[in-house]
C-alpha atoms as a PDB file:
ATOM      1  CA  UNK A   1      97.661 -49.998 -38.910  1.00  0.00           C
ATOM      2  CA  UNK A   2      97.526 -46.217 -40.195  1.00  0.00           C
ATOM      3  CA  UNK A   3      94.590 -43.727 -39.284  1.00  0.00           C
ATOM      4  CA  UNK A   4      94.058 -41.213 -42.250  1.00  0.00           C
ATOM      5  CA  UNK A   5      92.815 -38.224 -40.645  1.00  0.00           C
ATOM      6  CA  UNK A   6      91.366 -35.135 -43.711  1.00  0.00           C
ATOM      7  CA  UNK A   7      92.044 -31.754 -41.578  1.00  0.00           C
ATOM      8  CA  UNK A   8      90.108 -29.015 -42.325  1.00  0.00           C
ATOM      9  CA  UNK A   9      91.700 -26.425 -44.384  1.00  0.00           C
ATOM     10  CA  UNK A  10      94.508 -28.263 -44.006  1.00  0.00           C
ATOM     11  CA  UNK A  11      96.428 -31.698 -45.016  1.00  0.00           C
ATOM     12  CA  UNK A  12      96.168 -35.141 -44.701  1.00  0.00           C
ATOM     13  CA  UNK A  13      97.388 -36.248 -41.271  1.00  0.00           C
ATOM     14  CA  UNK A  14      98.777 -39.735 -41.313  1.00  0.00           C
ATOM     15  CA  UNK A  15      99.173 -41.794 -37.998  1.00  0.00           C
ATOM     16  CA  UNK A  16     100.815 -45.416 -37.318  1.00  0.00           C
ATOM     17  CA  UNK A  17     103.368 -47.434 -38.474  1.00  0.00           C
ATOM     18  CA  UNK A  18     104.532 -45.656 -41.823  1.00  0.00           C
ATOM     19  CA  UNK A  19     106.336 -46.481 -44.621  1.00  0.00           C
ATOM     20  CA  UNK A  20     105.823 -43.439 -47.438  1.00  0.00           C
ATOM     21  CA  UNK A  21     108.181 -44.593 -50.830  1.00  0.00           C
ATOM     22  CA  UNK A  22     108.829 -42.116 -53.859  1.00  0.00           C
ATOM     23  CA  UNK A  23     107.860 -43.269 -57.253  1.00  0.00           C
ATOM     24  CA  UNK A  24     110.813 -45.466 -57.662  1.00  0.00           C
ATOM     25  CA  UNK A  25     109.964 -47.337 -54.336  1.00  0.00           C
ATOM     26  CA  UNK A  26     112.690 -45.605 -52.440  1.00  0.00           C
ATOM     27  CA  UNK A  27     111.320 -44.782 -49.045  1.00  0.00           C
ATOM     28  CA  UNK A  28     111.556 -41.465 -47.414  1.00  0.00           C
ATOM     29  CA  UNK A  29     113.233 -41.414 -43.920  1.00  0.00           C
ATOM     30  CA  UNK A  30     111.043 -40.324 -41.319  1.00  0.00           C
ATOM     31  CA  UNK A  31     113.435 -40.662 -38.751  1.00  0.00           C
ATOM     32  CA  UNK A  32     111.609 -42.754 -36.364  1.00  0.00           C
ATOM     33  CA  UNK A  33     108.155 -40.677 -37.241  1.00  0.00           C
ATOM     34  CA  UNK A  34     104.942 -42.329 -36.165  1.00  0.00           C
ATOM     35  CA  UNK A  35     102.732 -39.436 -37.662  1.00  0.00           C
ATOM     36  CA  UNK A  36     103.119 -36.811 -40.363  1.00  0.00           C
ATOM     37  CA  UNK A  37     101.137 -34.612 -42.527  1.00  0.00           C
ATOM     38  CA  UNK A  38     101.058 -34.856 -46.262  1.00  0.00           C
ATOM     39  CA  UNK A  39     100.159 -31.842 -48.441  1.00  0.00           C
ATOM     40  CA  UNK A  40      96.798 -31.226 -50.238  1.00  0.00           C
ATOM     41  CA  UNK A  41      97.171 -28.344 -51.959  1.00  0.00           C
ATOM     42  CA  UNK A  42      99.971 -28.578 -53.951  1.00  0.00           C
ATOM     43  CA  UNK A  43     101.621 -25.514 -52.639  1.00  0.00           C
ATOM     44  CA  UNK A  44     104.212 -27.296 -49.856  1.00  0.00           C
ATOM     45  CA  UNK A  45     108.216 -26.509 -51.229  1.00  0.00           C
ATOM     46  CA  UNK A  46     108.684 -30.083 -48.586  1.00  0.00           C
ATOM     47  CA  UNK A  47     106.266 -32.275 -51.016  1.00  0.00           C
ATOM     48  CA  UNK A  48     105.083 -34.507 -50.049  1.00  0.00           C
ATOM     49  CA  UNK A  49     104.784 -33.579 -46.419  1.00  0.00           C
ATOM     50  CA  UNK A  50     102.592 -30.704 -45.410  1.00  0.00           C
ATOM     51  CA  UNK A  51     104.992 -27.089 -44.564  1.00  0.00           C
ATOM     52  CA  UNK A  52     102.015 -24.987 -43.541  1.00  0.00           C
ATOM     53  CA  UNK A  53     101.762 -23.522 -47.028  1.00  0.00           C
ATOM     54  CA  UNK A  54      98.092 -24.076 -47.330  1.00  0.00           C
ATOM     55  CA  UNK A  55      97.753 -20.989 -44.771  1.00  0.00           C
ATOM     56  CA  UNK A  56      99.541 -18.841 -46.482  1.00  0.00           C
ATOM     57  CA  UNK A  57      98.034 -19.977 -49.964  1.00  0.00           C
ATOM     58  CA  UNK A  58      94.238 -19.905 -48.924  1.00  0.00           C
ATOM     59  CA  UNK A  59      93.503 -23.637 -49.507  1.00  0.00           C
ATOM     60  CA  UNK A  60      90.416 -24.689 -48.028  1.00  0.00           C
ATOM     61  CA  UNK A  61      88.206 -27.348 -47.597  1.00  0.00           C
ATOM     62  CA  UNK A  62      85.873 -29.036 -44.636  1.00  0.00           C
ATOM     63  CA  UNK A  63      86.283 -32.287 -44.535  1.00  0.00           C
ATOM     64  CA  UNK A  64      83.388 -34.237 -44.148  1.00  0.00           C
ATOM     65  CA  UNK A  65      83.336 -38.605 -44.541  1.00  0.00           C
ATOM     66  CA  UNK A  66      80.668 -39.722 -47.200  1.00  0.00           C
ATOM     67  CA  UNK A  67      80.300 -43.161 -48.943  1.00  0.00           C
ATOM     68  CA  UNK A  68      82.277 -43.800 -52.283  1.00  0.00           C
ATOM     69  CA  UNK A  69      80.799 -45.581 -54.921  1.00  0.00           C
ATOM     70  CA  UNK A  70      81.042 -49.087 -55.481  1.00  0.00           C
ATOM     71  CA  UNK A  71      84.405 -50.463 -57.636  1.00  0.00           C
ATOM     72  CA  UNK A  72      84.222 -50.796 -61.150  1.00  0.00           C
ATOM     73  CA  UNK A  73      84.383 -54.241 -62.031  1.00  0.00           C
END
């Protein structure tokens, strides 16, 4: 099972057994990996992992958990 953790300021931190796949289902080699960070804002020249760009760029946000709305049927 994977843990999705939203870091403040910062990316997405992704722990457990991973599997991450491009758009054409090819999957990225993680090279034995059991956590990584994925990039939030957009500003990472490693996309889709996380390359510290976010300090340099500024990005911020404080993550805090709150309910979603319920599907669309």
């Amino acid at each position: 099972m994977a843990e999705i953790t939203v870091l403040n300021n910062g990316p997405l931190r992704v722990k457990g057994d991973l599997t991450v796949k491009d758009a054409q289902g090819n999957n990225y080699d993680l090279k034995g990996r059991d956590a990584i960070s994925l990039c939030r804002c957009g500003h990472s020249e490693n996309k889709p992992f996380c390359d510290g760009s976010h300090n340099r760029q500024g990005f911020t946000h404080e993550s805090e958990a709150f309910d979603l709305p319920e599907p669309k049927a």
